[in-house]
PDB file of N, CA and C in Angstrom:
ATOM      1  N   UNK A   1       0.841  -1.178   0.000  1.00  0.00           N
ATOM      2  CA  UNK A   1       0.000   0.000   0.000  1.00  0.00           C
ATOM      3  C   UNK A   1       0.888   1.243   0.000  1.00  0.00           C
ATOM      4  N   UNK A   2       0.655   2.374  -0.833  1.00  0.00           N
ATOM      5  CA  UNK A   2       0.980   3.645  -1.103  1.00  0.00           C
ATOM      6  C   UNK A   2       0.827   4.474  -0.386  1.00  0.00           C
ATOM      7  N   UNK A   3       1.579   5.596   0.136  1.00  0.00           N
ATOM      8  CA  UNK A   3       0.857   6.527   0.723  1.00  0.00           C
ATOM      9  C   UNK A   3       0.634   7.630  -0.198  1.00  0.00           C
ATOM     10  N   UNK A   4      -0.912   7.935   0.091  1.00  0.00           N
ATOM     11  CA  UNK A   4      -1.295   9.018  -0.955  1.00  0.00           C
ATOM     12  C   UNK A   4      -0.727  10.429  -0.748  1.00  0.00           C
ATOM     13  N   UNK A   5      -0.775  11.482  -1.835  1.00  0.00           N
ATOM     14  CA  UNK A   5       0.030  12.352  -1.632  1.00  0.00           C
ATOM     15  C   UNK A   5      -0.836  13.435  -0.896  1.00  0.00           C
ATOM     16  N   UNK A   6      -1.996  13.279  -0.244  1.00  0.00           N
ATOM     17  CA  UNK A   6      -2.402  14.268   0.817  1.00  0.00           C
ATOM     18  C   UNK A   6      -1.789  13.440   2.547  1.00  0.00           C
ATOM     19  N   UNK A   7      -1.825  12.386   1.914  1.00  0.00           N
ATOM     20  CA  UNK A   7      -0.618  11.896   3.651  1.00  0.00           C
ATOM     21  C   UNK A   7       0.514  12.281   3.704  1.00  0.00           C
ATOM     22  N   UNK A   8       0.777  12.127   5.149  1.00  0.00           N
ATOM     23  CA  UNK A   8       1.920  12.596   5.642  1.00  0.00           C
ATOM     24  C   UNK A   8       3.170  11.097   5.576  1.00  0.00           C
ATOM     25  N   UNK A   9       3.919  11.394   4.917  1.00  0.00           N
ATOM     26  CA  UNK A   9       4.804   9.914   4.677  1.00  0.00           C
ATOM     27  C   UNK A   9       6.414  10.021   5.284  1.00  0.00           C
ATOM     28  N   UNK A  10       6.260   9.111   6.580  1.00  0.00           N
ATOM     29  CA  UNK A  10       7.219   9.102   7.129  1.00  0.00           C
ATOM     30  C   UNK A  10       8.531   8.777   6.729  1.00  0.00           C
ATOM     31  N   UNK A  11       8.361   8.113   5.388  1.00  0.00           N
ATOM     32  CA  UNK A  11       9.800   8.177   4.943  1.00  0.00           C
ATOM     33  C   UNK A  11      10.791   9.241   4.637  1.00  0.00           C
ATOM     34  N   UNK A  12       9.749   9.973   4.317  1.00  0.00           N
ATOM     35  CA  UNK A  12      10.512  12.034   3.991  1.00  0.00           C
ATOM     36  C   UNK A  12      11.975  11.947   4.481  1.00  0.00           C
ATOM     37  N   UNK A  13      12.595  12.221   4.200  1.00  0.00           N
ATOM     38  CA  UNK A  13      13.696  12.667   4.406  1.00  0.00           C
ATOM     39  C   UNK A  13      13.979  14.117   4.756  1.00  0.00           C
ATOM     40  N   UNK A  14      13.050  14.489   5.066  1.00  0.00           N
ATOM     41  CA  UNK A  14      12.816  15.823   5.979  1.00  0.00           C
ATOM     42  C   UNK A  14      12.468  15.803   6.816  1.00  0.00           C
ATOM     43  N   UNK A  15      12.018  14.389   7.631  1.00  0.00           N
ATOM     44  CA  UNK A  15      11.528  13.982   8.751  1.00  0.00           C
ATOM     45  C   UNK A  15      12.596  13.395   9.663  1.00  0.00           C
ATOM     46  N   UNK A  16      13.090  14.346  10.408  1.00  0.00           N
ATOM     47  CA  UNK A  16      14.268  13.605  11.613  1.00  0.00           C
ATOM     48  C   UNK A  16      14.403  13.122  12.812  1.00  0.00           C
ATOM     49  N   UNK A  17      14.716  12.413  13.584  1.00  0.00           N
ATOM     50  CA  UNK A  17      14.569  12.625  15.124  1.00  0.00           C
ATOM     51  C   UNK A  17      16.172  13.375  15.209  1.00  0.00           C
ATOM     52  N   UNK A  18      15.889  13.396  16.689  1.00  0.00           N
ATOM     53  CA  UNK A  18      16.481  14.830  17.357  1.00  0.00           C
ATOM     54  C   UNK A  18      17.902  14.408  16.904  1.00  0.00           C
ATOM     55  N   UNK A  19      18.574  13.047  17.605  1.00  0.00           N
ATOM     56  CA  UNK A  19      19.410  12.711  17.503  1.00  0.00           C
ATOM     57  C   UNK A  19      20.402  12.737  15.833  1.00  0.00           C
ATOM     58  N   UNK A  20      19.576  12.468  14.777  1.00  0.00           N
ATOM     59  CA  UNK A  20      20.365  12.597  13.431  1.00  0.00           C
ATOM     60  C   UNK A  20      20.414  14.028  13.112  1.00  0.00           C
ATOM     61  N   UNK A  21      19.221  14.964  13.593  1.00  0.00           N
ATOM     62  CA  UNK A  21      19.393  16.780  13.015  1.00  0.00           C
ATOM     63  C   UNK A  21      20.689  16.656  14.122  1.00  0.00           C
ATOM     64  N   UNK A  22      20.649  16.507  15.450  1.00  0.00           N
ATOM     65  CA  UNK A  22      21.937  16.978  15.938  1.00  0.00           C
ATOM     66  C   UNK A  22      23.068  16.987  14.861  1.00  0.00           C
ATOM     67  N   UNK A  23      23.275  15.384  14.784  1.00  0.00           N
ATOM     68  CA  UNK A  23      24.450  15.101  14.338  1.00  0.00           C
ATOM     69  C   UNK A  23      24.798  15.823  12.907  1.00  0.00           C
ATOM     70  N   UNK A  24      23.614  16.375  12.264  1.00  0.00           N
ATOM     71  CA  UNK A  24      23.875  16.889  10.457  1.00  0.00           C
ATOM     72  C   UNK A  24      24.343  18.468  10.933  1.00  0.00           C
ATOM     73  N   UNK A  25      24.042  19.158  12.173  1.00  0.00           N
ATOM     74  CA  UNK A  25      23.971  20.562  11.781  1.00  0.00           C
ATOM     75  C   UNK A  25      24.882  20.394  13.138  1.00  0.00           C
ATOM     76  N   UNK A  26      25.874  19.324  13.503  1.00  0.00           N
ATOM     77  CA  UNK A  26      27.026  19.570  14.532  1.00  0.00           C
ATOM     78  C   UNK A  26      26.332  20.303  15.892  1.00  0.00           C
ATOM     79  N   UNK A  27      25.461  20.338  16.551  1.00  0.00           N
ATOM     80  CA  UNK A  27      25.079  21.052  17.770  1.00  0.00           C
ATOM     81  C   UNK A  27      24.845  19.628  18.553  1.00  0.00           C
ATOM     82  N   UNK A  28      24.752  19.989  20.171  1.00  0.00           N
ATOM     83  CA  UNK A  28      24.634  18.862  21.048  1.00  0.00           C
ATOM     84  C   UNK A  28      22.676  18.931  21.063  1.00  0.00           C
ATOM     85  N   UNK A  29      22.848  17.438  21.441  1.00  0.00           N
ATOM     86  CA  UNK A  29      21.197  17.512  21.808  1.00  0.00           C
ATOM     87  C   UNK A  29      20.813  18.195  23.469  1.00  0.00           C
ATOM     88  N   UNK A  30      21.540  18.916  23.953  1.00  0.00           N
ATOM     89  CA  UNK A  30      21.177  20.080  25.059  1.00  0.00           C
ATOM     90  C   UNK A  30      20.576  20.950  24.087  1.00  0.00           C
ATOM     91  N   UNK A  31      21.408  21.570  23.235  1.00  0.00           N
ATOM     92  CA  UNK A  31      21.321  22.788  22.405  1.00  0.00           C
ATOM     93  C   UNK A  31      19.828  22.746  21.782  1.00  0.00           C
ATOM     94  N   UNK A  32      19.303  21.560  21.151  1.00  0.00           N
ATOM     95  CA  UNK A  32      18.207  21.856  20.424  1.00  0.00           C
ATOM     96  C   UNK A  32      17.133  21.943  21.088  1.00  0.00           C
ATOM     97  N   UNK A  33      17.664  21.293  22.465  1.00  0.00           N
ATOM     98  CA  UNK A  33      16.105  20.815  23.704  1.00  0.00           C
ATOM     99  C   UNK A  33      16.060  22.044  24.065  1.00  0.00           C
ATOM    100  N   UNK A  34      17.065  22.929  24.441  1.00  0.00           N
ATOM    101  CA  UNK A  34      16.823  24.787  24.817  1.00  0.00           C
ATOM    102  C   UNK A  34      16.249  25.414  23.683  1.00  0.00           C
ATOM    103  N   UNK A  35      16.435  24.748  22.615  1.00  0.00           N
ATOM    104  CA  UNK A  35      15.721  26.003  21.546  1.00  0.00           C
ATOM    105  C   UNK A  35      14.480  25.177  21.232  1.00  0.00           C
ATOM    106  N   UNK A  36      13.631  24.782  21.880  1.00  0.00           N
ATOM    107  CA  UNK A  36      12.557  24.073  21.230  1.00  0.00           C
ATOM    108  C   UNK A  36      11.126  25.336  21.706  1.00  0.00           C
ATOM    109  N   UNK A  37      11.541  25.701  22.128  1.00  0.00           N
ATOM    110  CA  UNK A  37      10.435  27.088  22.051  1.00  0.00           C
ATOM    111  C   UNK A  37      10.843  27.933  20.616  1.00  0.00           C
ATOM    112  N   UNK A  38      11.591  28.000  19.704  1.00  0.00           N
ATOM    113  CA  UNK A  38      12.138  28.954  19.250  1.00  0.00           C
ATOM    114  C   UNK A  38      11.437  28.267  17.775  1.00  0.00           C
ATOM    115  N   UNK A  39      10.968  27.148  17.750  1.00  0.00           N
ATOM    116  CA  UNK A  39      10.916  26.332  16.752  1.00  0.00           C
ATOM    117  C   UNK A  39       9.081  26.765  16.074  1.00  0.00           C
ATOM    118  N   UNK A  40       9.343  27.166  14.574  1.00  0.00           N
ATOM    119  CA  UNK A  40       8.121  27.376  14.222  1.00  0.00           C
ATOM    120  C   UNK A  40       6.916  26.202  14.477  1.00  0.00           C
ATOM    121  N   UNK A  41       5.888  26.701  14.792  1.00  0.00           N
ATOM    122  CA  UNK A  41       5.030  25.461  14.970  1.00  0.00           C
ATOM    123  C   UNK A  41       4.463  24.505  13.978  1.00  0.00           C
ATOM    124  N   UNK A  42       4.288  22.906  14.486  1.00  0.00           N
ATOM    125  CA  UNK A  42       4.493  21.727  13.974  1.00  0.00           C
ATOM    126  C   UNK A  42       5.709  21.141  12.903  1.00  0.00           C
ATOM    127  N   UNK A  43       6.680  22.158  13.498  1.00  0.00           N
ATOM    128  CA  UNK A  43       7.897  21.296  13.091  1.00  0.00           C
ATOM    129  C   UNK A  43       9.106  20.934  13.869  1.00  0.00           C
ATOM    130  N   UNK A  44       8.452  20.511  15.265  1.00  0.00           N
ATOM    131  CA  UNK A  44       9.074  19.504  16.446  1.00  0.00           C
ATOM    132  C   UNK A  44       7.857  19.477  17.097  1.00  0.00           C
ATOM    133  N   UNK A  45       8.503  17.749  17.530  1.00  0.00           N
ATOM    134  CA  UNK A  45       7.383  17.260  18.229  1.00  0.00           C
ATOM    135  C   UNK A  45       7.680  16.040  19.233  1.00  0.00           C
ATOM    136  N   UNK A  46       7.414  15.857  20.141  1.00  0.00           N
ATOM    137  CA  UNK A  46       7.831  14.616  20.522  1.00  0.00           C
ATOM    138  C   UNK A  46       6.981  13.262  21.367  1.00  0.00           C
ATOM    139  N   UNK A  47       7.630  12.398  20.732  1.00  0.00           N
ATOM    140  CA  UNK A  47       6.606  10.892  20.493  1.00  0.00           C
ATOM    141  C   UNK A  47       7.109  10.281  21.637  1.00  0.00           C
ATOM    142  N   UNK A  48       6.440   9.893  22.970  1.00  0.00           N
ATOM    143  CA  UNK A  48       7.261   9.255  24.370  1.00  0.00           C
ATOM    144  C   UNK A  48       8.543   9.976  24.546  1.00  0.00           C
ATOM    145  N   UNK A  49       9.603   9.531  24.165  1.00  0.00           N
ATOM    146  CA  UNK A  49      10.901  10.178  24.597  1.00  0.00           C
ATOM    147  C   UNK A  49      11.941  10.587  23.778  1.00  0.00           C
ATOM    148  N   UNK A  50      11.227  10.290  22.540  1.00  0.00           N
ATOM    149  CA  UNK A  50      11.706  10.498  21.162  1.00  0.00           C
ATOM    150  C   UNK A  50      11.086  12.189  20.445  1.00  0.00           C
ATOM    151  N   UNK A  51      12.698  13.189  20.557  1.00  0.00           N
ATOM    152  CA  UNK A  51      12.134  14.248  19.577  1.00  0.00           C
ATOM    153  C   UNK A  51      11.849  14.087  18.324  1.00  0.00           C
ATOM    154  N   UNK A  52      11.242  14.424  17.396  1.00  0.00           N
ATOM    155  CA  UNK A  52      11.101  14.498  16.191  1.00  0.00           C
ATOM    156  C   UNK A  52      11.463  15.900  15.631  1.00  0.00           C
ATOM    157  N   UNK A  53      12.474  16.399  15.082  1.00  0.00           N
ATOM    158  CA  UNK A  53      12.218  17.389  13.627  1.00  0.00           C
ATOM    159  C   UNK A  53      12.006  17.496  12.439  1.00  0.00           C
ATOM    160  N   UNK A  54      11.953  18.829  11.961  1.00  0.00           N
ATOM    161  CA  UNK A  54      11.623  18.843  10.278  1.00  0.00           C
ATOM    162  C   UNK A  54      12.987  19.772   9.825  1.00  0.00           C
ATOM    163  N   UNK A  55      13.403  19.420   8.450  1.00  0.00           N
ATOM    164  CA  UNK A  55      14.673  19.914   8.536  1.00  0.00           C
ATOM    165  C   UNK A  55      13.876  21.279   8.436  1.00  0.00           C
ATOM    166  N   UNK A  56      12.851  21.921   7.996  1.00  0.00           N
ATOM    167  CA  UNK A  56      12.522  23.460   7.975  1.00  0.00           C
ATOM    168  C   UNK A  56      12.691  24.142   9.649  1.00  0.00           C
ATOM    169  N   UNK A  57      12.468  23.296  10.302  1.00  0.00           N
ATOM    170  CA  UNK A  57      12.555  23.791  11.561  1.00  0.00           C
ATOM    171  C   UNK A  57      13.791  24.306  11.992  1.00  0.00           C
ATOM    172  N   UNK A  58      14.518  22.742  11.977  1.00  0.00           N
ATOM    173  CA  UNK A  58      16.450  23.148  11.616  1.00  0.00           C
ATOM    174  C   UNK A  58      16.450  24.309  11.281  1.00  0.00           C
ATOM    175  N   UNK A  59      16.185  24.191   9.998  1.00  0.00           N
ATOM    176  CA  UNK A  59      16.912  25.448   9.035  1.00  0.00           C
ATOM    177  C   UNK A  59      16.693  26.928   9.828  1.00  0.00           C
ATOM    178  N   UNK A  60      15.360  27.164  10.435  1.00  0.00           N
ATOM    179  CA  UNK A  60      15.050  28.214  10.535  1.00  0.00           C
ATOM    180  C   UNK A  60      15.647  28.517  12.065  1.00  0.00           C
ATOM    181  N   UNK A  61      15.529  27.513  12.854  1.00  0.00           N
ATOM    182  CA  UNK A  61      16.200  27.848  14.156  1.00  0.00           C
ATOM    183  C   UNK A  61      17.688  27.711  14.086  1.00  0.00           C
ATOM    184  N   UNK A  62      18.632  26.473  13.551  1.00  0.00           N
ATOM    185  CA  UNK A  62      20.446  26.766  13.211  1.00  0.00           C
ATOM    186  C   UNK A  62      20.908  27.222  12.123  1.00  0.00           C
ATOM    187  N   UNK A  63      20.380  27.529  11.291  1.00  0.00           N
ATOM    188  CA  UNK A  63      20.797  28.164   9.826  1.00  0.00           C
ATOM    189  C   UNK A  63      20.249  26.642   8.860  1.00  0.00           C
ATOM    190  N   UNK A  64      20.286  27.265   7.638  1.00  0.00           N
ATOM    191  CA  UNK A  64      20.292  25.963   6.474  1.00  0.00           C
ATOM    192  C   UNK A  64      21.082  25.878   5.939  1.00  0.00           C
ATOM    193  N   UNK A  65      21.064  24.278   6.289  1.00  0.00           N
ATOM    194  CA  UNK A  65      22.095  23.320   6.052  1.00  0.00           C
ATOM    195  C   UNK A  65      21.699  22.344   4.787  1.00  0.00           C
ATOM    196  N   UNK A  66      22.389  22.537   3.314  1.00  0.00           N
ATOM    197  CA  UNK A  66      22.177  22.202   2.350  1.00  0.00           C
ATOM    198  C   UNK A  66      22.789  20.961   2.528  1.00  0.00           C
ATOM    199  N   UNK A  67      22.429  19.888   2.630  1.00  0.00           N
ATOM    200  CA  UNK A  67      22.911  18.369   2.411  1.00  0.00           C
ATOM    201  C   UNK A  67      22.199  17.517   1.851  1.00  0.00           C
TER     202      UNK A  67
END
C-alpha cells in the first residue's frame, strides 16, 4: 500500500529525530532541547521520549544546512 500524496509519509527525508538533526547541523542535543520554544510550529514534536524534527525547523532555528 501507497501513501497518498495528501498523507503525511514518514519516509521524507525531511523527517528527523532529534538525535540525526543533531548530528547533520554539529550542535549537542542540550542545544536543540533549549531552543525548542524557538521552533516554528508543527515542526518539532515529541513521540514518548523520542524528539522528532523537520529539517525546515532546523533550518530556521540553526541556519540551512544544504545536504
Amino acid at each position: 500500500m501507497n501513501v497518498k500524496d495528501s498523507e503525511l509519509n514518514l519516509d521524507d527525508e525531511r523527517i528527523l529525530s532529534a538525535a540525526e538533526a543533531c548530528d547533520k547541523w554539529g550542535i549537542e542535543n542540550s542545544t536543540l532541547r533549549k531552543a525548542i520554544d524557538r521552533f516554528p510550529k508543527g515542526t518539532i514534536r515529541k513521540f514518548g521520549k523520542q524528539w522528532v524534527v523537520t529539517k525546515y525547523g532546523m533550518d530556521k532555528v540553526f541556519g540551512n544546512k544544504n545536504d
